[in-house]
PDB file of N, CA and C in Angstrom:
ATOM      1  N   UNK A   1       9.500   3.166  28.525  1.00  0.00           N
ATOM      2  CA  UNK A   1       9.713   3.990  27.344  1.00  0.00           C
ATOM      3  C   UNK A   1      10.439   5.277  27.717  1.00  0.00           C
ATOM      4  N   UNK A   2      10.292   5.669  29.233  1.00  0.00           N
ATOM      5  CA  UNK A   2      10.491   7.121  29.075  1.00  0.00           C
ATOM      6  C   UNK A   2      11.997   6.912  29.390  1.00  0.00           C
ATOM      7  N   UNK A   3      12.611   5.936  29.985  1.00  0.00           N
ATOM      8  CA  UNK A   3      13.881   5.490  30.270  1.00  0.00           C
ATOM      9  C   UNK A   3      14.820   5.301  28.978  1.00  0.00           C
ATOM     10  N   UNK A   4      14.596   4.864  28.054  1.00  0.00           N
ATOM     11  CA  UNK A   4      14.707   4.479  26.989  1.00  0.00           C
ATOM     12  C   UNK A   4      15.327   5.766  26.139  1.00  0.00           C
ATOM     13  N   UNK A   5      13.887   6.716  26.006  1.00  0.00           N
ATOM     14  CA  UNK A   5      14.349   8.380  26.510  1.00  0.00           C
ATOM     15  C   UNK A   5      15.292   9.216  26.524  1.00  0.00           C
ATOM     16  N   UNK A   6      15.231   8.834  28.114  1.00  0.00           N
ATOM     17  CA  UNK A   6      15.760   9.592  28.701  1.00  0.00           C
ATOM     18  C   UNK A   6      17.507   9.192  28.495  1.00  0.00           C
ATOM     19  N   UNK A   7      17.657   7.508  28.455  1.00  0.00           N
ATOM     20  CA  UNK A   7      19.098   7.222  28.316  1.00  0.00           C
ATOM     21  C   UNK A   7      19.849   7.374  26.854  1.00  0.00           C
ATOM     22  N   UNK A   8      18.990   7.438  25.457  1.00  0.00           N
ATOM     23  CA  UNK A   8      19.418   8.293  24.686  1.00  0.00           C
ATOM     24  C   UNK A   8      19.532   9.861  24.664  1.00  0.00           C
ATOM     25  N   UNK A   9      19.416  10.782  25.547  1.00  0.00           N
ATOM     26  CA  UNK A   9      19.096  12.007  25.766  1.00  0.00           C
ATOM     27  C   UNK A   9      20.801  11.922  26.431  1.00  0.00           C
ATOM     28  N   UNK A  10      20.753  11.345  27.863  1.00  0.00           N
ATOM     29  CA  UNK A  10      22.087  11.620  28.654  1.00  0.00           C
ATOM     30  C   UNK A  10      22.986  11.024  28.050  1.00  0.00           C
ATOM     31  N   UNK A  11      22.628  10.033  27.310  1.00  0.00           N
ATOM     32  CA  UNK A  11      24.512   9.510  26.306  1.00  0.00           C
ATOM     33  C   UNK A  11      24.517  10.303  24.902  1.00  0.00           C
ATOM     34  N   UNK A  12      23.834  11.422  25.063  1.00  0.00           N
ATOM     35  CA  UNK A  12      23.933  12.973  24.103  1.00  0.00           C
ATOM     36  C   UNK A  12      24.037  12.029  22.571  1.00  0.00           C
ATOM     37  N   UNK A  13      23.015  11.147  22.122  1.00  0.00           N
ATOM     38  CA  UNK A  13      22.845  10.708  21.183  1.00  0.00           C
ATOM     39  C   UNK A  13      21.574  11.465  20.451  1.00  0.00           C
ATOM     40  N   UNK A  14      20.946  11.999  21.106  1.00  0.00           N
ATOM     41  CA  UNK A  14      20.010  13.249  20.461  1.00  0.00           C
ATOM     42  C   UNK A  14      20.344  14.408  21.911  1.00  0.00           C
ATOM     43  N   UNK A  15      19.511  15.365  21.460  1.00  0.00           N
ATOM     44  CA  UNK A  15      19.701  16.650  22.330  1.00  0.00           C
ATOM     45  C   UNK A  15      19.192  16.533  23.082  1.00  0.00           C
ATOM     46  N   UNK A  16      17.474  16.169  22.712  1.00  0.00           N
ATOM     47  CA  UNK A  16      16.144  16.246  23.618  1.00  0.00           C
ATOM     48  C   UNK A  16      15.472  14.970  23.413  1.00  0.00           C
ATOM     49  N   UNK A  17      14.085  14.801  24.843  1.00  0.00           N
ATOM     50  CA  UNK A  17      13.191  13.659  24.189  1.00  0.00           C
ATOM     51  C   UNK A  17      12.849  13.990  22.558  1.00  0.00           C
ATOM     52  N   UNK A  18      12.438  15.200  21.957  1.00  0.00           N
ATOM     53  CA  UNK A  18      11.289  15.876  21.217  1.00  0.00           C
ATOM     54  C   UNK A  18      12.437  14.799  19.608  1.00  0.00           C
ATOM     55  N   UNK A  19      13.494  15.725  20.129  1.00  0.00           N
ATOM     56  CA  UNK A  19      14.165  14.893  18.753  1.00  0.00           C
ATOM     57  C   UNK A  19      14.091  13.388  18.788  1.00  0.00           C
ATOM     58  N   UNK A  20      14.247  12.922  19.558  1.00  0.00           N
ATOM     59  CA  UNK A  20      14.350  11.521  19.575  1.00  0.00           C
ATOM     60  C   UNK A  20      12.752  11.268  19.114  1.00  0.00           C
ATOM     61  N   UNK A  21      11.581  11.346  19.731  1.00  0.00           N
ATOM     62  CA  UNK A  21      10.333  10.916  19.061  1.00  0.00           C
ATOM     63  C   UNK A  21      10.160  11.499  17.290  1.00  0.00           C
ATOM     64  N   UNK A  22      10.665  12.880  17.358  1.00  0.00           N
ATOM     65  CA  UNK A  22      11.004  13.330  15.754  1.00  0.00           C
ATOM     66  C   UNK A  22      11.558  12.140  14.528  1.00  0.00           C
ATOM     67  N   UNK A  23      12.724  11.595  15.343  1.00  0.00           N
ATOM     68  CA  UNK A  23      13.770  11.235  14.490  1.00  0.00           C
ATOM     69  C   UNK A  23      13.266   9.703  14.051  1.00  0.00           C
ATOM     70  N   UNK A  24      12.051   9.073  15.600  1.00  0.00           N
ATOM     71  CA  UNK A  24      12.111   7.741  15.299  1.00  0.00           C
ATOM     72  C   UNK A  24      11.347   7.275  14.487  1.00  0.00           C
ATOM     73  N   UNK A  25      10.049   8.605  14.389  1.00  0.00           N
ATOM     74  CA  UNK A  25       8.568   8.166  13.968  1.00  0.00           C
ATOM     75  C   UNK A  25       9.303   8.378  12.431  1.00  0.00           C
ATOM     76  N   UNK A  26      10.076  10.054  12.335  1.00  0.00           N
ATOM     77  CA  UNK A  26      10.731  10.340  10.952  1.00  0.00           C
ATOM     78  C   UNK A  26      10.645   8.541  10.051  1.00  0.00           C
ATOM     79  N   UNK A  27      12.031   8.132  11.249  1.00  0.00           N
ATOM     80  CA  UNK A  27      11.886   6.964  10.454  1.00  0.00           C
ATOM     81  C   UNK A  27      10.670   5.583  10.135  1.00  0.00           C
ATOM     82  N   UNK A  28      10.129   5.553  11.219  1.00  0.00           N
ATOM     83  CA  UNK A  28       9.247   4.750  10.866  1.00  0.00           C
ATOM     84  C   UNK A  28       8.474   5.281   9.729  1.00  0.00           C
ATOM     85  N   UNK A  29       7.765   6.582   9.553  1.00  0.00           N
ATOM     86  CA  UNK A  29       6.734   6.932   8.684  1.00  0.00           C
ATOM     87  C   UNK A  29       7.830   6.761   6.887  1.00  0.00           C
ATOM     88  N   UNK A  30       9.564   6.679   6.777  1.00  0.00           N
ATOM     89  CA  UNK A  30      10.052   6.424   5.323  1.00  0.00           C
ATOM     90  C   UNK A  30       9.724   4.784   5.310  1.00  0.00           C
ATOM     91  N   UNK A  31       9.736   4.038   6.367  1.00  0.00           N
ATOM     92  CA  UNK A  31       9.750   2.825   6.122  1.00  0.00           C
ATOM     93  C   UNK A  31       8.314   2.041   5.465  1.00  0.00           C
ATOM     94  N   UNK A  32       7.296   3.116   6.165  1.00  0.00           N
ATOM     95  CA  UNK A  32       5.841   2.320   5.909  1.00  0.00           C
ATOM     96  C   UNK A  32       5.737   3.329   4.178  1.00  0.00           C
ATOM     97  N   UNK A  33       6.520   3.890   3.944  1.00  0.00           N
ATOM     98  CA  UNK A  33       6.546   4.622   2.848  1.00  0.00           C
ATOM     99  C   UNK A  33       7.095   3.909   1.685  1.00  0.00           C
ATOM    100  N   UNK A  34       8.496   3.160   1.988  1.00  0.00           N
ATOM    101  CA  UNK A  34       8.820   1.797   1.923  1.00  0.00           C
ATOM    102  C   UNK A  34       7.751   0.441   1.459  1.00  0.00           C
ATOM    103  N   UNK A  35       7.511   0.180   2.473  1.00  0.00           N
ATOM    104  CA  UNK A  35       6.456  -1.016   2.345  1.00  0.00           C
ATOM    105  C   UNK A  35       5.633  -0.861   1.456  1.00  0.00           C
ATOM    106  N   UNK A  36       4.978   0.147   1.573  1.00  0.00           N
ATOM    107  CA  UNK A  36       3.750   0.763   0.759  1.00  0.00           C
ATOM    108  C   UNK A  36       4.097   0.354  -0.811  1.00  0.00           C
ATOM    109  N   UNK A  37       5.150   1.449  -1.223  1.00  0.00           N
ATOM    110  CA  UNK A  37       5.601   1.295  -2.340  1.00  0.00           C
ATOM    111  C   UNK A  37       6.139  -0.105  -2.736  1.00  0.00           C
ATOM    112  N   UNK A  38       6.325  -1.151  -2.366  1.00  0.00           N
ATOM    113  CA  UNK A  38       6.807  -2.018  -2.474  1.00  0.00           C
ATOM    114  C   UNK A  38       5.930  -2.787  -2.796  1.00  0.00           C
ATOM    115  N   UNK A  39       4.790  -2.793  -2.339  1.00  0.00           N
ATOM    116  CA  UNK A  39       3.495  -3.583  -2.262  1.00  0.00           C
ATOM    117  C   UNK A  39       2.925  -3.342  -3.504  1.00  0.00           C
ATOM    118  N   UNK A  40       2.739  -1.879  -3.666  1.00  0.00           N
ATOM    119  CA  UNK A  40       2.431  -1.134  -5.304  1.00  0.00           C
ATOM    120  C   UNK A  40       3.155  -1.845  -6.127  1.00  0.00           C
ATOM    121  N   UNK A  41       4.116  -2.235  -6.545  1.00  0.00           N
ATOM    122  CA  UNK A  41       5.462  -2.706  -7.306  1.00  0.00           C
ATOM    123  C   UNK A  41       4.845  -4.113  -7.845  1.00  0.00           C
ATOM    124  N   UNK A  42       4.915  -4.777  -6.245  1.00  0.00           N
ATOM    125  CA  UNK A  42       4.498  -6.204  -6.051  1.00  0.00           C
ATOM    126  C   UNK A  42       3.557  -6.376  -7.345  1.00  0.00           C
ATOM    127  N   UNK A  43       2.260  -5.869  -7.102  1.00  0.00           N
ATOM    128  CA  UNK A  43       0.397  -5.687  -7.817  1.00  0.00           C
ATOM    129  C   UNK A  43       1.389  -5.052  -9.584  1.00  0.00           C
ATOM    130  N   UNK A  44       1.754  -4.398 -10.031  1.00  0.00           N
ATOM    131  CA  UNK A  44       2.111  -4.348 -11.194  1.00  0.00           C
ATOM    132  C   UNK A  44       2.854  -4.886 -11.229  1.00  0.00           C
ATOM    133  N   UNK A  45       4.251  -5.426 -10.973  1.00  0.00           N
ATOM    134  CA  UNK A  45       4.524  -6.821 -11.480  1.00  0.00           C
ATOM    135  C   UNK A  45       3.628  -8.102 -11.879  1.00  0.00           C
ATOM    136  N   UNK A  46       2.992  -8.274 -11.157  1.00  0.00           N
ATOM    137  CA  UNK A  46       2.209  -9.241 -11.009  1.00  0.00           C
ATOM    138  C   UNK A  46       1.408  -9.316 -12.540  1.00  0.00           C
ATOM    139  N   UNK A  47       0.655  -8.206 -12.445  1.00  0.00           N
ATOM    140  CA  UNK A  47      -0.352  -7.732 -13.568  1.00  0.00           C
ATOM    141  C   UNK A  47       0.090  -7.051 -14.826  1.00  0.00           C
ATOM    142  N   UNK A  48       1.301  -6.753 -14.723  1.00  0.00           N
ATOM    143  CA  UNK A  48       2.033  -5.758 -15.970  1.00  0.00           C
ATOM    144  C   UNK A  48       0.957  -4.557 -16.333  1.00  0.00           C
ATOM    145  N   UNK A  49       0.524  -4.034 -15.033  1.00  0.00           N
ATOM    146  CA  UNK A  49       0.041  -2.396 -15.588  1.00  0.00           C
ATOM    147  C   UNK A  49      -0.491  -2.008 -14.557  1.00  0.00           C
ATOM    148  N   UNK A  50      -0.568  -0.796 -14.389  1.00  0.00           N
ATOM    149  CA  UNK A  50      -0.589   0.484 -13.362  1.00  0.00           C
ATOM    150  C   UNK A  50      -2.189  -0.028 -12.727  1.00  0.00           C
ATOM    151  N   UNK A  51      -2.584   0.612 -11.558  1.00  0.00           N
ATOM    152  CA  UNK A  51      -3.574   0.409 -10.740  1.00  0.00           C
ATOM    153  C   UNK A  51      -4.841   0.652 -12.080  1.00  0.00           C
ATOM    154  N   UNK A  52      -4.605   1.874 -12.463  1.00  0.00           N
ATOM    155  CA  UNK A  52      -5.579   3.066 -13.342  1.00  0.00           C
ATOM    156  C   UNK A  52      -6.076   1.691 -14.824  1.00  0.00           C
ATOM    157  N   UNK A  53      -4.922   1.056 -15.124  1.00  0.00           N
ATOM    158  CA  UNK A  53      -5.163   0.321 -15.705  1.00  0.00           C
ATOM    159  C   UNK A  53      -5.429  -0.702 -15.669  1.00  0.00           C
ATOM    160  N   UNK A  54      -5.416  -1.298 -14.292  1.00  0.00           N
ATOM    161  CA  UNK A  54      -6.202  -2.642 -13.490  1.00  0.00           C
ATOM    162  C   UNK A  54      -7.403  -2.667 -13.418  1.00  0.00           C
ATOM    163  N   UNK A  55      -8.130  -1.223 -13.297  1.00  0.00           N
ATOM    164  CA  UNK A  55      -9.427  -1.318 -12.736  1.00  0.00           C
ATOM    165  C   UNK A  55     -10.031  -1.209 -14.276  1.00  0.00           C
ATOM    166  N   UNK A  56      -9.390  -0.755 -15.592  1.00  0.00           N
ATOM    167  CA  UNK A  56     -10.399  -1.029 -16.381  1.00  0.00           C
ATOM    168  C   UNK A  56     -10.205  -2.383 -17.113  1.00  0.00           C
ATOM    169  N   UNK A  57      -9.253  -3.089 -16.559  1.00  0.00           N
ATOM    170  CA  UNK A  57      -8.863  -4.284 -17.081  1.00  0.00           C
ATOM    171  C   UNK A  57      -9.932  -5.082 -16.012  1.00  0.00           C
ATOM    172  N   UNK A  58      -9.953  -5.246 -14.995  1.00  0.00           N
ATOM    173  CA  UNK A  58     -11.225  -5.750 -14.247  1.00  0.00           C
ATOM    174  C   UNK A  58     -12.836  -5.138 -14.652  1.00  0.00           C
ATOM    175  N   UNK A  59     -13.124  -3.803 -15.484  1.00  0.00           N
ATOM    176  CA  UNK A  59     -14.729  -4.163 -16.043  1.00  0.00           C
ATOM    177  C   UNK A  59     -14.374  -4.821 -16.944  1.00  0.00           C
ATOM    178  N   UNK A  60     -13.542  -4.655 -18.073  1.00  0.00           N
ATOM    179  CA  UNK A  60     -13.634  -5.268 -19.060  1.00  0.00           C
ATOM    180  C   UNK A  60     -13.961  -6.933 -19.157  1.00  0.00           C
ATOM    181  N   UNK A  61     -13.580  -7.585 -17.696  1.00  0.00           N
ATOM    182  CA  UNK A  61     -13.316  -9.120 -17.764  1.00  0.00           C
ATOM    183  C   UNK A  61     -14.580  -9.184 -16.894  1.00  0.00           C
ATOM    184  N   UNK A  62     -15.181  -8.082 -16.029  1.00  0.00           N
ATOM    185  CA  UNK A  62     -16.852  -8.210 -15.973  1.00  0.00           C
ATOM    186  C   UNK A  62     -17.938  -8.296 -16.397  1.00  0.00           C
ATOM    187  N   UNK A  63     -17.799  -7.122 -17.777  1.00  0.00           N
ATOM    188  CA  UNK A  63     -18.279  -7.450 -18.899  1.00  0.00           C
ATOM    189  C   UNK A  63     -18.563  -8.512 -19.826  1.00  0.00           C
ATOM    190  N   UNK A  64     -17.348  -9.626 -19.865  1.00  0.00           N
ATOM    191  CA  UNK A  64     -17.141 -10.625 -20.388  1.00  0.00           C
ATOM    192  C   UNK A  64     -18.148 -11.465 -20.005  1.00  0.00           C
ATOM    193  N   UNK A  65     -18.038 -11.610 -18.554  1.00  0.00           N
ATOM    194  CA  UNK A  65     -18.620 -12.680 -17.540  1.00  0.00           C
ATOM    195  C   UNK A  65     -19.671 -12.416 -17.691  1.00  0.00           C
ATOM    196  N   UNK A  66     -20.378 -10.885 -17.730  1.00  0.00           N
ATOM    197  CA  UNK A  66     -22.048 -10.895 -17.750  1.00  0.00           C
ATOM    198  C   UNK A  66     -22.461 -11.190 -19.225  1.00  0.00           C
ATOM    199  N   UNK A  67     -21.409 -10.580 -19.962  1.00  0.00           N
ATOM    200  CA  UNK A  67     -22.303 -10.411 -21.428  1.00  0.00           C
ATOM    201  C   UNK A  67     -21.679 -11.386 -22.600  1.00  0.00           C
ATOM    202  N   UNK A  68     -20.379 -11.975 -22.795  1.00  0.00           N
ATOM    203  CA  UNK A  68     -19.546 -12.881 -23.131  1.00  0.00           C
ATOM    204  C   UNK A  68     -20.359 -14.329 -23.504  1.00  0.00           C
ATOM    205  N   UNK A  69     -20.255 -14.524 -24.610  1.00  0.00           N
ATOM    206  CA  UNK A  69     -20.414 -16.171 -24.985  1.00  0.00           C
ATOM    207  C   UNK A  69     -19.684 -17.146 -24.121  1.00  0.00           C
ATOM    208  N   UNK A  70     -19.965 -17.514 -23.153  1.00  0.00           N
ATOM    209  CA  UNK A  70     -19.094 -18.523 -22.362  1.00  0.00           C
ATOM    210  C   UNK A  70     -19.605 -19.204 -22.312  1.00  0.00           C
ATOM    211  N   UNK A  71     -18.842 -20.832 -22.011  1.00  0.00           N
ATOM    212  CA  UNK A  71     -19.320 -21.779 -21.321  1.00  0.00           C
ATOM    213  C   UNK A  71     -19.847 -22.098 -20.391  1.00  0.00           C
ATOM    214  N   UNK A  72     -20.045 -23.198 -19.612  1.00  0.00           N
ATOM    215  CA  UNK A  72     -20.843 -22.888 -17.873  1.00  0.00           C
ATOM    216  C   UNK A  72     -18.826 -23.124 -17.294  1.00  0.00           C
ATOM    217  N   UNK A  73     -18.611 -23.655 -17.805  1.00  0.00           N
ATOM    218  CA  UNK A  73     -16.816 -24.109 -17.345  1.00  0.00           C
ATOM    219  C   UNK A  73     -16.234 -22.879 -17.413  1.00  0.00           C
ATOM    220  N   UNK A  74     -16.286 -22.430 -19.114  1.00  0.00           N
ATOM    221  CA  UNK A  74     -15.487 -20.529 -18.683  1.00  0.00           C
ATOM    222  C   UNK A  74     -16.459 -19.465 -18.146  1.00  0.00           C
ATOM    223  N   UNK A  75     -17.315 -19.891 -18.061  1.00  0.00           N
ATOM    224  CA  UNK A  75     -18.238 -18.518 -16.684  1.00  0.00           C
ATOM    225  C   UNK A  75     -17.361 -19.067 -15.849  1.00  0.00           C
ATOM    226  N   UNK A  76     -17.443 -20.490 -14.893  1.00  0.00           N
ATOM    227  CA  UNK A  76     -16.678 -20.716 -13.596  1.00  0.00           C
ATOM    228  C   UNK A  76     -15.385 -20.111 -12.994  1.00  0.00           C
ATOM    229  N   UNK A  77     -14.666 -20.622 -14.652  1.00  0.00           N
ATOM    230  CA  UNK A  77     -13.346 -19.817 -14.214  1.00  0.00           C
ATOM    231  C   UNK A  77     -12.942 -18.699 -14.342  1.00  0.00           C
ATOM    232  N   UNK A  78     -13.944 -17.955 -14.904  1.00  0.00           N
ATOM    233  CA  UNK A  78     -13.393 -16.346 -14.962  1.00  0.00           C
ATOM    234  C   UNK A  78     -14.326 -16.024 -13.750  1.00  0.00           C
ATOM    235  N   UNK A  79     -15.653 -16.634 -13.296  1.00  0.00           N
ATOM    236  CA  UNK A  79     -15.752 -15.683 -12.300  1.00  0.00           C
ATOM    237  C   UNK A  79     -15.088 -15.895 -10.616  1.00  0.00           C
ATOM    238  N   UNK A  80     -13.844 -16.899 -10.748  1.00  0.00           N
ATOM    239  CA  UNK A  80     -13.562 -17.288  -9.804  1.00  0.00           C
ATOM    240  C   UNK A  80     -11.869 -16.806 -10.149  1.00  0.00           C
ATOM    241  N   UNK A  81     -11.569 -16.295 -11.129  1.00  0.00           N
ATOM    242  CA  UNK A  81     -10.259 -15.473 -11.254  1.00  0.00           C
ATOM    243  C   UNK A  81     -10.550 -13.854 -11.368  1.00  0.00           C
ATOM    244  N   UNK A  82     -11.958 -13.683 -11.298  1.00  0.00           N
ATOM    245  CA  UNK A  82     -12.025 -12.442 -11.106  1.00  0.00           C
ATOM    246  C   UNK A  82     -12.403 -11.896  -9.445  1.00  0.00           C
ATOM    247  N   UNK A  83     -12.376 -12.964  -8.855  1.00  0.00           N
ATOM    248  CA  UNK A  83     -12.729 -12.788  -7.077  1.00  0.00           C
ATOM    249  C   UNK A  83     -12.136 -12.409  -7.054  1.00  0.00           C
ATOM    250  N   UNK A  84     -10.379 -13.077  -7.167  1.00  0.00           N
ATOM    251  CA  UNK A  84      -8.766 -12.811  -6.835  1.00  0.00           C
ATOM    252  C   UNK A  84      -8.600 -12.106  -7.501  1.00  0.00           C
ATOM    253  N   UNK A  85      -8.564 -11.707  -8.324  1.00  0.00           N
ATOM    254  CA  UNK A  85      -8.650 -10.146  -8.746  1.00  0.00           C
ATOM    255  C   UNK A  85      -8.983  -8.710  -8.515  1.00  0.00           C
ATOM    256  N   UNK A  86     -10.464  -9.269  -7.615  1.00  0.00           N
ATOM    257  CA  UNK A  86     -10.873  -8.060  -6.781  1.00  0.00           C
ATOM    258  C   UNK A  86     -10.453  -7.830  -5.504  1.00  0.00           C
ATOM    259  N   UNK A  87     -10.181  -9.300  -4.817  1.00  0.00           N
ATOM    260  CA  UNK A  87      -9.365  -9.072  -3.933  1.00  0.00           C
ATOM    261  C   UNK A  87      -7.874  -8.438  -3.864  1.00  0.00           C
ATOM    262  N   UNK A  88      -7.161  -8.774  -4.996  1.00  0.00           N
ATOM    263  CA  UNK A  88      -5.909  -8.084  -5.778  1.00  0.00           C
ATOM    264  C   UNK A  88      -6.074  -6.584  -5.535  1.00  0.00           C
ATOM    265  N   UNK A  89      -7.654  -5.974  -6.754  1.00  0.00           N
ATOM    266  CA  UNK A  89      -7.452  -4.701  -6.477  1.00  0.00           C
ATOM    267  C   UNK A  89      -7.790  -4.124  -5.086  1.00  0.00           C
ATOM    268  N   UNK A  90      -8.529  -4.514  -4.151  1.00  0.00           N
ATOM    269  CA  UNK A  90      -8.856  -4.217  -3.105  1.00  0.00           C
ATOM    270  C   UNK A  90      -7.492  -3.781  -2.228  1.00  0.00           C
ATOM    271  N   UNK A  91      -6.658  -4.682  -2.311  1.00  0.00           N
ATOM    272  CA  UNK A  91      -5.876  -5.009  -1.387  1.00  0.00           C
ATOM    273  C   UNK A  91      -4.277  -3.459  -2.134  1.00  0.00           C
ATOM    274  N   UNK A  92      -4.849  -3.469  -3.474  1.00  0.00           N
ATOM    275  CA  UNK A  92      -3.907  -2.570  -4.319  1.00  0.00           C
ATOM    276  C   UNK A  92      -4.092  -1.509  -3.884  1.00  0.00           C
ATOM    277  N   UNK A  93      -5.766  -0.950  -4.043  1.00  0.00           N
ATOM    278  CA  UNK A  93      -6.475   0.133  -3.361  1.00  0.00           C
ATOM    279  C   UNK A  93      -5.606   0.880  -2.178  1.00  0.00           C
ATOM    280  N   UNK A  94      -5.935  -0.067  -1.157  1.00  0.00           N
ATOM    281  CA  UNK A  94      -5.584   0.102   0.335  1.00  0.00           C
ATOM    282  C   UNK A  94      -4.511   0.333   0.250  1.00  0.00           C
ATOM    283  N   UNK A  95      -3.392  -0.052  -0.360  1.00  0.00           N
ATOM    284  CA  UNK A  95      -1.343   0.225  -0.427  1.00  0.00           C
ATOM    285  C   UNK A  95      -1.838   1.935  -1.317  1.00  0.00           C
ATOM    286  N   UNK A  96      -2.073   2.379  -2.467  1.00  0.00           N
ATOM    287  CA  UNK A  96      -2.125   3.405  -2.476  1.00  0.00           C
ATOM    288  C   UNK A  96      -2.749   4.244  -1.851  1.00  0.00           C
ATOM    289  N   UNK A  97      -3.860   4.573  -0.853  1.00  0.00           N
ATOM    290  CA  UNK A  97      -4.676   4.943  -0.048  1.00  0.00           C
ATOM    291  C   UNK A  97      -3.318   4.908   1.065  1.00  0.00           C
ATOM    292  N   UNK A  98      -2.836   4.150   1.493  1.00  0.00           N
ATOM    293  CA  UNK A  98      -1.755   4.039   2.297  1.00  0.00           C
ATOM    294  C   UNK A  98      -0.915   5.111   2.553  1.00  0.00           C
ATOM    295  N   UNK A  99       0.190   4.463   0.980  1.00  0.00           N
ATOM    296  CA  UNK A  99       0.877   5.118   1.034  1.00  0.00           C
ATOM    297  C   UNK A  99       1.061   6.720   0.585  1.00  0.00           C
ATOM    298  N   UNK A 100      -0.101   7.061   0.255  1.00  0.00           N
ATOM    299  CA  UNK A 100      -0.658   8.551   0.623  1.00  0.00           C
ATOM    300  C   UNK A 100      -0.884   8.929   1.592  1.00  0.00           C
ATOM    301  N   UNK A 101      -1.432   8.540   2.405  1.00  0.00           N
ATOM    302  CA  UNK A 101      -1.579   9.233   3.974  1.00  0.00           C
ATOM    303  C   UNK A 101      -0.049   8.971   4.744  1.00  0.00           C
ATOM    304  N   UNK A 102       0.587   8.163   4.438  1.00  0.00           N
ATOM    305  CA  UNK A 102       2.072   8.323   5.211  1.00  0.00           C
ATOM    306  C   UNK A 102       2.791   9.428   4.348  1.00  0.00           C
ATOM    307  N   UNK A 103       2.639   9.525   2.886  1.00  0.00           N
ATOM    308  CA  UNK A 103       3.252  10.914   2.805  1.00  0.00           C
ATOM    309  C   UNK A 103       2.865  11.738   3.311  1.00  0.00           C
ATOM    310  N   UNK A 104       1.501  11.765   3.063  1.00  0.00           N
ATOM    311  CA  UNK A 104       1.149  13.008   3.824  1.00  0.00           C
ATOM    312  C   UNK A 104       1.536  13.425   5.213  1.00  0.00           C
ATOM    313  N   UNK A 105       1.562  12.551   6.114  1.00  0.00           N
ATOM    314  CA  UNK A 105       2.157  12.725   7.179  1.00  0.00           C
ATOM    315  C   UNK A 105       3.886  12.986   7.090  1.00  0.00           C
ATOM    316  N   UNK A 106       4.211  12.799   6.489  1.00  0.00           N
ATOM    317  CA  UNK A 106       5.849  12.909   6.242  1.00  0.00           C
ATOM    318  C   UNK A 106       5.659  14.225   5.856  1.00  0.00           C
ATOM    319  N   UNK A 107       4.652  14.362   5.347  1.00  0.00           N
ATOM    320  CA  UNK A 107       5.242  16.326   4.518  1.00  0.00           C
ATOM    321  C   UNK A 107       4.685  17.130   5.820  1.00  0.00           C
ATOM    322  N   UNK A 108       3.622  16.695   6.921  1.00  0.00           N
ATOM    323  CA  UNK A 108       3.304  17.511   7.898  1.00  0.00           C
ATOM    324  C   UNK A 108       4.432  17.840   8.931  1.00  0.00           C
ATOM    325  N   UNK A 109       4.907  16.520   9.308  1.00  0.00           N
ATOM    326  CA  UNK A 109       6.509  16.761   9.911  1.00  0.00           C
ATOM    327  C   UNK A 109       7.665  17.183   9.331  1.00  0.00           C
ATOM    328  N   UNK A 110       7.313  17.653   7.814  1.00  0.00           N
ATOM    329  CA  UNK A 110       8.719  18.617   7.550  1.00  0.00           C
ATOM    330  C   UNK A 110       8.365  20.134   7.585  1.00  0.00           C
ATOM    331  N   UNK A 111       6.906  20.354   7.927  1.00  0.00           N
ATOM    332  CA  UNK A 111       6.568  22.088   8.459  1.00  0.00           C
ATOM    333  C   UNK A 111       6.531  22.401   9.427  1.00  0.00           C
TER     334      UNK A 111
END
């Protein structure tokens, strides 16, 4: 690694090591900033509405399941499209939780 370094440093493609670790993480931390958001995108496409509005769209279909006139067939299948669902929001959770802490880190390396 430190070669790596050091041979962008002497073919004066950055100044110093400091810029070069600056410039690379810079970029890695827009990319997972990238991903992040992309993933967010993914989960409302999917669902046609915002996280804020996922999670009350998931009690509402909990509600159903506990308190709802169903069948033993539509208990089954709602409570087995509401797993993947929670796994959905779980997994939605974690991309915004995400991609907040990589901003955040992006705004610490611009002070």
């Amino acid at each position: 690694m430190s070669n790596m370094l050091d041979s962008l440093v002497k073919n004066r493609i950055f100044p110093n090591e400091e810029d070069v670790i600056k410039t690379l993480l810079g970029d890695y931390i827009i990319r997972q900033i990238g991903n992040q958001k992309r993933e967010i995108k993914r989960f409302e496409r999917r669902y046609g509405m915002s996280f804020e509005r996922f999670k009350e769209y998931l009690h509402e279909r909990s509600n159903l399941l506990e308190k709802g006139d169903l069948s033993r067939q539509e208990r089954q299948t709602l409570a087995q499209a509401i797993m993947q669902e929670e796994d959905d929001w779980l997994g939605w959770k974690v991309a915004k939780e995400m991609l907040e802490s990589w901003i955040g880190l992006r705004q610490e390396g611009t002070h």
